[in-house]
Protein backbone atom coordinates (compact mmCIF):
# COMPACT_ATOMS: atom_id res chain seq x y z
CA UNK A 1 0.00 0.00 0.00
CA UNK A 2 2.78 2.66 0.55
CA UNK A 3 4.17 1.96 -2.69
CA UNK A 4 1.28 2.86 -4.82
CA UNK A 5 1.49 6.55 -3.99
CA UNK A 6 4.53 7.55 -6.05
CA UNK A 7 3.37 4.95 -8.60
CA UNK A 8 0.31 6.88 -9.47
CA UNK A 9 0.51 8.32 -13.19
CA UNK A 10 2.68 5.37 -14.22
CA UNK A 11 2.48 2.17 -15.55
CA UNK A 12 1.57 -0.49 -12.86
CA UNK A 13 5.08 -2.90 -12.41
CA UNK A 14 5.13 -5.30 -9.55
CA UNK A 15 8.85 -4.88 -9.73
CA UNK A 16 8.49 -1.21 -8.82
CA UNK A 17 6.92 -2.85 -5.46
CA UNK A 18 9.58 -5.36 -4.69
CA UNK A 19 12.20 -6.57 -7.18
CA UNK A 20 12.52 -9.84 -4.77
CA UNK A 21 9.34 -10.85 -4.68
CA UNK A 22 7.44 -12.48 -7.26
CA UNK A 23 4.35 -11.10 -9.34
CA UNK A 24 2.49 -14.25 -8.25
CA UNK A 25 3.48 -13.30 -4.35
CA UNK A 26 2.10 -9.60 -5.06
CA UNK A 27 -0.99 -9.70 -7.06
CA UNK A 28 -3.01 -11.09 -4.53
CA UNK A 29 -2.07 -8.34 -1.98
CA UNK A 30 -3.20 -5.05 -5.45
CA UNK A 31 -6.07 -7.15 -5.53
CA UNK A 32 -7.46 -7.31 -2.08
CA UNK A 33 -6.81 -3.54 -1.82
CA UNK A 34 -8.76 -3.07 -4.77
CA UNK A 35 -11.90 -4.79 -3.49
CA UNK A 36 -11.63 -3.06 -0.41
CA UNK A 37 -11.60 0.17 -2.39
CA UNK A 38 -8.16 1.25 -1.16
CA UNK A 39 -6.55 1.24 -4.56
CA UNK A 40 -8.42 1.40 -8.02
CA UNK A 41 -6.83 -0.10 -11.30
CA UNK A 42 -7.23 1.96 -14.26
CA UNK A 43 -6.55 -1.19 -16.95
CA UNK A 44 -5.80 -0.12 -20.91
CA UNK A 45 -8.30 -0.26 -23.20
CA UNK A 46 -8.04 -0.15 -27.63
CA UNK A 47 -10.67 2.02 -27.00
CA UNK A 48 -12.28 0.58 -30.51
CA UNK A 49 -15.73 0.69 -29.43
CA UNK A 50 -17.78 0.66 -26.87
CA UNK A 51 -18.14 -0.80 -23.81
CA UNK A 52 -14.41 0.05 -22.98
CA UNK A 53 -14.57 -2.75 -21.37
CA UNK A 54 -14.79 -5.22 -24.24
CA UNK A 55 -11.18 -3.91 -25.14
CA UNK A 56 -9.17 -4.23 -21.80
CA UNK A 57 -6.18 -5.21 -21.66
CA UNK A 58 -5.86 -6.12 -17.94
CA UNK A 59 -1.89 -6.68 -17.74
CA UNK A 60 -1.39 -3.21 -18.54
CA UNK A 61 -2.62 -1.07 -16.06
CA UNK A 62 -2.14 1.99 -13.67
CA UNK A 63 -3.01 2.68 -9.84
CA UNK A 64 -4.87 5.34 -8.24
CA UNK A 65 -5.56 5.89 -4.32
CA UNK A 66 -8.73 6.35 -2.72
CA UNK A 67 -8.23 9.88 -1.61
CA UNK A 68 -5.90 12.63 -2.80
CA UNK A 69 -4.78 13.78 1.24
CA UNK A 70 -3.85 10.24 1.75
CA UNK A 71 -2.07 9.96 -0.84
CA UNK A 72 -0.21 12.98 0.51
CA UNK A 73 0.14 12.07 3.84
CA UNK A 74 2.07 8.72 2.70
CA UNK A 75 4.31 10.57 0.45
CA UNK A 76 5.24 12.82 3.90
CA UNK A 77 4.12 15.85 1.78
CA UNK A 78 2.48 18.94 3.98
CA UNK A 79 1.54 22.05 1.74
CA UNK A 80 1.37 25.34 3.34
CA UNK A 81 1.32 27.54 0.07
CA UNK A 82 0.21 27.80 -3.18
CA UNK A 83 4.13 28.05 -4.12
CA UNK A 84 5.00 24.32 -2.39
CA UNK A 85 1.85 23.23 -4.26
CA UNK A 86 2.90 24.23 -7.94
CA UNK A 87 6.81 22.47 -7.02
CA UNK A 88 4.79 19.83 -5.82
CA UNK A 89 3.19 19.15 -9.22
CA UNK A 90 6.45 19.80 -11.02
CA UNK A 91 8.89 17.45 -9.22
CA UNK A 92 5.76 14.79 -9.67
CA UNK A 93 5.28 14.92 -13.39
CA UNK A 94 1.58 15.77 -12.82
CA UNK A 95 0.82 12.16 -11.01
CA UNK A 96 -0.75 14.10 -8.07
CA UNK A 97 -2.90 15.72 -10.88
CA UNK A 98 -3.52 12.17 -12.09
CA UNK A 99 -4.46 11.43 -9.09
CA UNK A 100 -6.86 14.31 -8.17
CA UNK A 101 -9.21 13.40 -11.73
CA UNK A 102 -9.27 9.91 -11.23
CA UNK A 103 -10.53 10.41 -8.23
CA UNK A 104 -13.19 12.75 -9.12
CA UNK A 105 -13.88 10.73 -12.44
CA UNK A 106 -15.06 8.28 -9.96
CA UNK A 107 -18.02 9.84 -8.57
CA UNK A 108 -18.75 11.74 -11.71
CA UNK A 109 -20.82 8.30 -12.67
CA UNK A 110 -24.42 7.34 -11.18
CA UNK A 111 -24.58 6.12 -7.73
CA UNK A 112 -26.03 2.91 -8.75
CA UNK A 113 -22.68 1.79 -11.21
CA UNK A 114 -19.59 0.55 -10.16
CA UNK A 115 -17.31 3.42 -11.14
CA UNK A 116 -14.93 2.36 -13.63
CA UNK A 117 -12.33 3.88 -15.46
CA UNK A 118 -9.74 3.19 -17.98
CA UNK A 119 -6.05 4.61 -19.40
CA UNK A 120 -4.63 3.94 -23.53
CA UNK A 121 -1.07 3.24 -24.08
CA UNK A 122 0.68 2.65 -26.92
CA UNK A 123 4.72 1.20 -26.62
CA UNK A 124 5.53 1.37 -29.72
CA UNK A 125 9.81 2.37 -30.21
CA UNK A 126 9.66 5.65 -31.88
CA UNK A 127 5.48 6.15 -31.51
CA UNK A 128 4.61 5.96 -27.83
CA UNK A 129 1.26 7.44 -26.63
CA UNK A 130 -0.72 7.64 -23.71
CA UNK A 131 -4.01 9.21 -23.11
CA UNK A 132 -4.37 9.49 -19.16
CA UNK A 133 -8.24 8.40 -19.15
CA UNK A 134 -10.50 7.25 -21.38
CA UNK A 135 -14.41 7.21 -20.12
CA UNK A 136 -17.71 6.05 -21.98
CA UNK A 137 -20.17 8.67 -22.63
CA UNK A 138 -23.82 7.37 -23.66
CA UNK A 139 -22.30 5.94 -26.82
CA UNK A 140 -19.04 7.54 -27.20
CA UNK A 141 -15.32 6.95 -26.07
CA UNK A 142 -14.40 10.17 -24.47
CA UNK A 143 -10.61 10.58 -24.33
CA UNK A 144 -9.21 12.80 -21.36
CA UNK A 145 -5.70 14.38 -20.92
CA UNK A 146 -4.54 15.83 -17.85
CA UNK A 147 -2.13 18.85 -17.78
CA UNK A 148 -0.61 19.90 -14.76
CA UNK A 149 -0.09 23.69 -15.27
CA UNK A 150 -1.52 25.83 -17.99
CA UNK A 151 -0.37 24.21 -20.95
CA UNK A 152 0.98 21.15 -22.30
CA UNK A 153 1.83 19.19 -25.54
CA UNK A 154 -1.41 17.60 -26.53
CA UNK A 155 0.67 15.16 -29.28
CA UNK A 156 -0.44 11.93 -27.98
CA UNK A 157 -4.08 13.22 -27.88
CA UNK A 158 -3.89 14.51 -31.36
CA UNK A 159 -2.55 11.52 -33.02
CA UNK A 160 -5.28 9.48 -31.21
CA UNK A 161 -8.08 11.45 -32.36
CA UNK A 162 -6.62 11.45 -35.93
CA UNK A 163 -6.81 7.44 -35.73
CA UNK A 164 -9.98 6.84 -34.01
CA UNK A 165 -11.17 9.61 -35.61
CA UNK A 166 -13.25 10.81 -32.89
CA UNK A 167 -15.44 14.07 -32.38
CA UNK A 168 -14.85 15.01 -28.65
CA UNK A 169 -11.86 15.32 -26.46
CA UNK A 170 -11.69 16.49 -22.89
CA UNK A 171 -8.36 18.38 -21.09
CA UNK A 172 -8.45 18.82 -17.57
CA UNK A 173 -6.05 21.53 -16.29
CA UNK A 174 -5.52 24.58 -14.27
CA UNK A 175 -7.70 27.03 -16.70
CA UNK A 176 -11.17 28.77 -17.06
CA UNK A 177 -13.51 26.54 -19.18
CA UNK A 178 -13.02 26.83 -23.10
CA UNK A 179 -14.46 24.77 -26.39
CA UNK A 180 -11.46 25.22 -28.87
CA UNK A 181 -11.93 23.50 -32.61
CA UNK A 182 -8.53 21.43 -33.25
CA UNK A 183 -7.57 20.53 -37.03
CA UNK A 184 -4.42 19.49 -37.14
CA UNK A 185 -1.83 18.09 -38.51
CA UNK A 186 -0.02 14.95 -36.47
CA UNK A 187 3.43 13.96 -37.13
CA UNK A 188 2.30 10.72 -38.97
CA UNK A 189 0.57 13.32 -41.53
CA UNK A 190 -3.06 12.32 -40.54
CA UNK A 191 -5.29 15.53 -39.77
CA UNK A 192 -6.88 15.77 -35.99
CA UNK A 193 -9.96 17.35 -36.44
CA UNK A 194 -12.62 17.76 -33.13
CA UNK A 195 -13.52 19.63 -30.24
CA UNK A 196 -11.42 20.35 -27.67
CA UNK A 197 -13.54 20.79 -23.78
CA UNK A 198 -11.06 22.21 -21.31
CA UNK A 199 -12.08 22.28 -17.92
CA UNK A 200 -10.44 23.17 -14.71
CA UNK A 201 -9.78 20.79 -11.97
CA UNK A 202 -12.65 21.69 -9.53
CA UNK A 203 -15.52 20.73 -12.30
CA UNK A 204 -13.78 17.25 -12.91
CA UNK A 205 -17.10 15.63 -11.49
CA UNK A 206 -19.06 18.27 -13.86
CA UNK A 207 -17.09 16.63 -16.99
CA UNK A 208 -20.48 14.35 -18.51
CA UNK A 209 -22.80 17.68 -18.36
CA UNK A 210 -19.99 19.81 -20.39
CA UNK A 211 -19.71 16.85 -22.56
């Protein structure tokens, strides 16, 4: 359990627990945490159609906590300005940002569903993407990027919409809400053409009515 804080935002490795032990030795221990709601897996999905589900890919996966303070309060981490706060997010690579919309993206779904959520990676040498979360809208595959300041390079996002050729995108970061129209070149040559939803952080659980 005290390792999965400063594995949030990454791919899932039992290594990264304990290069001695044994995935066979470990997975029990992820999963009983998961069932008692302590951790929450975030598998991959091909995100080819919907349900998500129906495209999992449950040995790649990622980690969130159940609550954003705790996962604070494991890391040692005490904020006392909006100064540590900002370093805090930098020297993390935006995996306490990860952490704060998966969290949210959990209760953003009806009360009567098991909230579930899932990540795409691509590993390919040379064309590695990654969109943070992916989440099922009536019937589309909503794609959702997570920036940690301001800005950020949306390149993974682009090239995904370009292949999937999909309509709507969602990016969750530090600014006022905006509807920007992205076409697009990607660097494969295909053209990225939808609508961008930005939201800030605080509306995360707001994201299916902006959708």
């Amino acid at each position: 359990m005290m390792t999965v804080p400063r594995l949030i935002g990454q791919k899932f490795m039992y290594s990264s627990v304990d290069h001695t032990e044994t995935s066979k030795a470990l997975k029990p221990a992820l999963e009983l945490l998961s069932s008692a709601r302590i951790c929450h897996k975030i598998n991959h999905s091909a995100a080819r159609g919907v349900p998500l589900a129906a495209h999992e890919n449950e040995k790649k996966f990622k980690v969130i906590f159940l609550d954003t303070g705790l996962v604070s309060a494991l890391q040692g981490i005490v904020l006392k300005s909006k100064n540590e706060i900002q370093e805090l997010v930098r020297i993390n690579k935006g995996g306490i940002s990860e952490q704060v919309v998966g969290q949210l993206l959990r209760t953003s779904t009806m009360k009567f569903f098991d909230p579930h959520l899932n990540y795409y990676v691509r590993e390919n040498r040379g064309s590695e993407a990654e969109i943070d979360y992916l989440i099922q809208h009536e019937a589309s595959i909503i794609p959702i990027e997570v920036k940690s300041g301001a800005t950020g390079s949306l390149k993974s996002l682009h090239q995904f919409m370009s292949e999937r050729n999909f309509k709507i995108a969602v990016r969750i970061n530090s600014e006022k809400p905006a509807i920007t129209n992205i076409n697009i070149k990607t660097s494969t040559g295909g053209t990225a053409e939808y609508s961008l939803i930005s939201i800030p952080f605080y509306l995360t659980e707001e994201v299916n009515r902006f959708i």
